[in-house]
C-alpha atoms as a PDB file:
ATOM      1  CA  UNK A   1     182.225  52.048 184.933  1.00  0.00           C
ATOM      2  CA  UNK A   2     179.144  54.253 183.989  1.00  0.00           C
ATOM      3  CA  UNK A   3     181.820  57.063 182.888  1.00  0.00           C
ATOM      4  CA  UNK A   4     184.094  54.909 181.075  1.00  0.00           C
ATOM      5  CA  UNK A   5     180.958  53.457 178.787  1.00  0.00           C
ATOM      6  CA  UNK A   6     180.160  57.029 178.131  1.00  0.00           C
ATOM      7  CA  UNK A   7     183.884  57.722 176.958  1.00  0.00           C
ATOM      8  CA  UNK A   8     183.988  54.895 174.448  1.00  0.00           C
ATOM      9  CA  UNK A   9     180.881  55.690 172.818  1.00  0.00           C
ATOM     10  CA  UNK A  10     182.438  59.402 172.473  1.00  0.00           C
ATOM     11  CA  UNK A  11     185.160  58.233 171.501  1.00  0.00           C
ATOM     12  CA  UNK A  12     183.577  56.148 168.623  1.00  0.00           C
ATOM     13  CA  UNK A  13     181.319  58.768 167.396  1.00  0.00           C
ATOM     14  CA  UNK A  14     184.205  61.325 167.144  1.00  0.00           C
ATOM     15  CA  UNK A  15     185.622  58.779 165.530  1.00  0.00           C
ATOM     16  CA  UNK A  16     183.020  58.051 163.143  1.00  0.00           C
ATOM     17  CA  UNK A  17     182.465  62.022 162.498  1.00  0.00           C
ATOM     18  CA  UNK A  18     186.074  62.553 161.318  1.00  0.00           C
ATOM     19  CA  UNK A  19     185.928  59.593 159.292  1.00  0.00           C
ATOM     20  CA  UNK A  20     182.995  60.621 157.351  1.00  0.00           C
ATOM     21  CA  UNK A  21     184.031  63.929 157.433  1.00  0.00           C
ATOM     22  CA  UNK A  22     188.141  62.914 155.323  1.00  0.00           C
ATOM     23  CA  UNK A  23     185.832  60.701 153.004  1.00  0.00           C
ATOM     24  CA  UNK A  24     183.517  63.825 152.219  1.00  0.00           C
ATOM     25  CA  UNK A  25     186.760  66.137 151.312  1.00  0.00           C
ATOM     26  CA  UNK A  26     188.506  63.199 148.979  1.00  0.00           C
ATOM     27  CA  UNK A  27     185.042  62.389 147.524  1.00  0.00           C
ATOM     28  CA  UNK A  28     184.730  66.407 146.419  1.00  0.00           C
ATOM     29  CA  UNK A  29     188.411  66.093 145.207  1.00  0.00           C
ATOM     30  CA  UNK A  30     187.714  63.494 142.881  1.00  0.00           C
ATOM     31  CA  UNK A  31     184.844  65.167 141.886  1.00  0.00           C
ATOM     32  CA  UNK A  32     186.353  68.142 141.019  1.00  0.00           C
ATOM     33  CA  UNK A  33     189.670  66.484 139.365  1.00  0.00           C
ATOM     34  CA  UNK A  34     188.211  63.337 137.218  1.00  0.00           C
ATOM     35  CA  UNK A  35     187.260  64.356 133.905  1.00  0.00           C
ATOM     36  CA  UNK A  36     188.742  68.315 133.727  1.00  0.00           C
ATOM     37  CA  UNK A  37     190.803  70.121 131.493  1.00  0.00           C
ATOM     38  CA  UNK A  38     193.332  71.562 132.424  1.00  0.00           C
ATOM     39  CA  UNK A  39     191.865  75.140 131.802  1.00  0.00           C
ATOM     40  CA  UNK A  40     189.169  74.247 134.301  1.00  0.00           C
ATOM     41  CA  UNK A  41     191.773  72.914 136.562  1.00  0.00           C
ATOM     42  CA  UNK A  42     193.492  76.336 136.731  1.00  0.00           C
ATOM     43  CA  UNK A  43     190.267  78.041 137.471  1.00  0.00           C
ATOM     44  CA  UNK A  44     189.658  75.566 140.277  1.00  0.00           C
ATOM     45  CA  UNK A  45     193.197  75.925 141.839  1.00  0.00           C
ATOM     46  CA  UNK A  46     192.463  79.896 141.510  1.00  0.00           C
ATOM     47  CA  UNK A  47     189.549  79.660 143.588  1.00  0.00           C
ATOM     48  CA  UNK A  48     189.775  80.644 147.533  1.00  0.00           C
ATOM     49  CA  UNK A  49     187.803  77.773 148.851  1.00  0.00           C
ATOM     50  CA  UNK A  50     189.146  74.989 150.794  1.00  0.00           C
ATOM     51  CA  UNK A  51     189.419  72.945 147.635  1.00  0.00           C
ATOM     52  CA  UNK A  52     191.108  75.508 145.455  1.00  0.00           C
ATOM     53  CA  UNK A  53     193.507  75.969 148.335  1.00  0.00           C
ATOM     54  CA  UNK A  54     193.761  71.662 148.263  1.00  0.00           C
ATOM     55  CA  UNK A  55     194.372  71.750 144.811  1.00  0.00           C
ATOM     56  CA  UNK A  56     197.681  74.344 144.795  1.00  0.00           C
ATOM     57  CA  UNK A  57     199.096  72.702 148.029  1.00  0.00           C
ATOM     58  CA  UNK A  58     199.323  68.853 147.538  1.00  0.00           C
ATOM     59  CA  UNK A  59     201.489  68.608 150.656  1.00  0.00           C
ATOM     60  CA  UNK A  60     198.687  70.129 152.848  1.00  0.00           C
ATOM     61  CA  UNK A  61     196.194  67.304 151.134  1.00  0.00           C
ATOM     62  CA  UNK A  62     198.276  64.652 152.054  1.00  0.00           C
ATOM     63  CA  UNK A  63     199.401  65.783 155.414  1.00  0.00           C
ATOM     64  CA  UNK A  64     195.760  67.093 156.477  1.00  0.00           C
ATOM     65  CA  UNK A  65     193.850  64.619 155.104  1.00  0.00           C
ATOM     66  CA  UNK A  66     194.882  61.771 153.734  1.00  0.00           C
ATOM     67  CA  UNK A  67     197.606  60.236 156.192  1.00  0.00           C
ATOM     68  CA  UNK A  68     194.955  61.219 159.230  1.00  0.00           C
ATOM     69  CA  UNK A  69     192.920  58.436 157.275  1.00  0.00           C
ATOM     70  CA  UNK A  70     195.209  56.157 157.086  1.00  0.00           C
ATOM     71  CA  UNK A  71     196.031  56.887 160.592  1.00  0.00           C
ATOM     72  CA  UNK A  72     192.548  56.709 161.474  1.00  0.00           C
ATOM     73  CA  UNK A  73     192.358  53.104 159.331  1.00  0.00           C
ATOM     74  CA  UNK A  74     195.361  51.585 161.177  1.00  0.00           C
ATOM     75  CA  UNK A  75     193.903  52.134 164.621  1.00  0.00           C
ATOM     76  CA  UNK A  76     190.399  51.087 163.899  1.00  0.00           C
ATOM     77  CA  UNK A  77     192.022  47.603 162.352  1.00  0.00           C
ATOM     78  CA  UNK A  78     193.872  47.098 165.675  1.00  0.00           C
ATOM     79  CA  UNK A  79     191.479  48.039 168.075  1.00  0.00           C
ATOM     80  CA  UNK A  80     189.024  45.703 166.311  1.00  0.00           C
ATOM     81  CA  UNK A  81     191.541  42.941 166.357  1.00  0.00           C
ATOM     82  CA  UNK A  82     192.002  43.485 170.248  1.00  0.00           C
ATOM     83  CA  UNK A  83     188.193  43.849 170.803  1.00  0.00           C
ATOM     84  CA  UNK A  84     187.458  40.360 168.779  1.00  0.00           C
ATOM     85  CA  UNK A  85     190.442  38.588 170.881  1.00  0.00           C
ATOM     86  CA  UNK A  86     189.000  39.471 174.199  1.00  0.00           C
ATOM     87  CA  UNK A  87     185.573  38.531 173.256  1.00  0.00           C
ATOM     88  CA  UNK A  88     186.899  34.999 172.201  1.00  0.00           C
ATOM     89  CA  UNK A  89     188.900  34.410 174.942  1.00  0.00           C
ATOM     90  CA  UNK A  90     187.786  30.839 176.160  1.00  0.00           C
ATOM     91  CA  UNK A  91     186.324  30.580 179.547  1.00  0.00           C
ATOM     92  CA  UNK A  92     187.174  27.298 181.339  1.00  0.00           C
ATOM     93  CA  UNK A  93     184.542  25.103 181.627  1.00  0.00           C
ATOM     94  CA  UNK A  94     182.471  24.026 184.531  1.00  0.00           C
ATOM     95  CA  UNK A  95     181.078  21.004 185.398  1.00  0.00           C
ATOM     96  CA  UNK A  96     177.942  22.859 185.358  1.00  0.00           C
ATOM     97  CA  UNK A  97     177.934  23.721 181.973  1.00  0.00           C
ATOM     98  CA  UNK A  98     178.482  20.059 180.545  1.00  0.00           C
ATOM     99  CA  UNK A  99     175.553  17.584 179.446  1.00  0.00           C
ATOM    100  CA  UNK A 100     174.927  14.339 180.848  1.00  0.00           C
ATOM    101  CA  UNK A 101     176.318  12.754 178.477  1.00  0.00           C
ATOM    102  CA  UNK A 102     179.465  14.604 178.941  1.00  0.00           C
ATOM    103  CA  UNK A 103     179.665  13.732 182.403  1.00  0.00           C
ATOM    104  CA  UNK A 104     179.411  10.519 181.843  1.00  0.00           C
ATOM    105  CA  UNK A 105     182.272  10.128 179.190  1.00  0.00           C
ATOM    106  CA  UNK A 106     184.419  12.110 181.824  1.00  0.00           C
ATOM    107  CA  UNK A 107     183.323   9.851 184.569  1.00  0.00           C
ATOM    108  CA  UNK A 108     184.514   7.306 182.978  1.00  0.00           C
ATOM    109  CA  UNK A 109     188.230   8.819 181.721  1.00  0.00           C
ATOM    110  CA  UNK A 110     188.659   9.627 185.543  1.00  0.00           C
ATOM    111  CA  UNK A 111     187.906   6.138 186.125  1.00  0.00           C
ATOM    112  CA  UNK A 112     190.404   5.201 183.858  1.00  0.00           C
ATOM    113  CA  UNK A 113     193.301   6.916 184.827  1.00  0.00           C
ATOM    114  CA  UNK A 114     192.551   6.115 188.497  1.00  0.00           C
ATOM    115  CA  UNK A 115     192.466   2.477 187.522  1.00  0.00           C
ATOM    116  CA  UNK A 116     195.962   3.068 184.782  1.00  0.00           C
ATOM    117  CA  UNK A 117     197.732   4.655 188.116  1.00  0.00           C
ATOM    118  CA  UNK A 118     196.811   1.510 190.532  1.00  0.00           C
ATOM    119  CA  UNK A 119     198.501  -0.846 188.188  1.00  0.00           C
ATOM    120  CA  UNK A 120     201.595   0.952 188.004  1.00  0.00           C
END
């Protein structure tokens, strides 16, 4: 149980690392894109960097980067929605757990259905 703890929190921080790490490369994209002409465009798509190499191959942005993040979106949504369902999940309730009140008022319903079943 220990081990599988230790794999979800992994699993969460790699998680969170990638994440933060697609939102840093489209932040620097718009960075470099908003507001250029197209003269300083060229120079940037001329450039040997991993944004210059972004910038000439849109297909290797989308496929590297930006579908892994929707990817990455889509799973976190579900898993969430999964997580909050089994947290909800009612629990039946005990005896125990009701007031005295509550005992009372059921007391009574018992009483009368047991009486409702005699006169039939």
């Amino acid at each position: 149980m220990k081990n599988k703890k230790l794999l979800w929190i992994a699993a969460i921080a790699l998680d969170v690392a990638v994440t933060v790490f697609l939102f840093v490369i489209h932040i620097i994209m718009l960075i470099n894109i908003v507001g250029k002409t197209p003269e300083e465009l060229q120079a940037l798509r001329s450039q040997d960097n991993l944004i210059g190499a972004l910038m000439r191959d849109n297909v290797l942005y989308l496929v590297g980067f930006v579908i892994p993040l929707f990817v990455i979106l889509v799973i976190n949504i579900v898993g969430l929605v999964f997580y909050v369902k089994k947290q909800t999940k009612k629990e039946p309730v005990q005896v125990n757990d009701l007031t005295d009140e509550q005992k009372e008022a059921l007391k009574r319903e018992l009483l009368q259905e047991l009486q409702g079943d005699k006169k039939e």
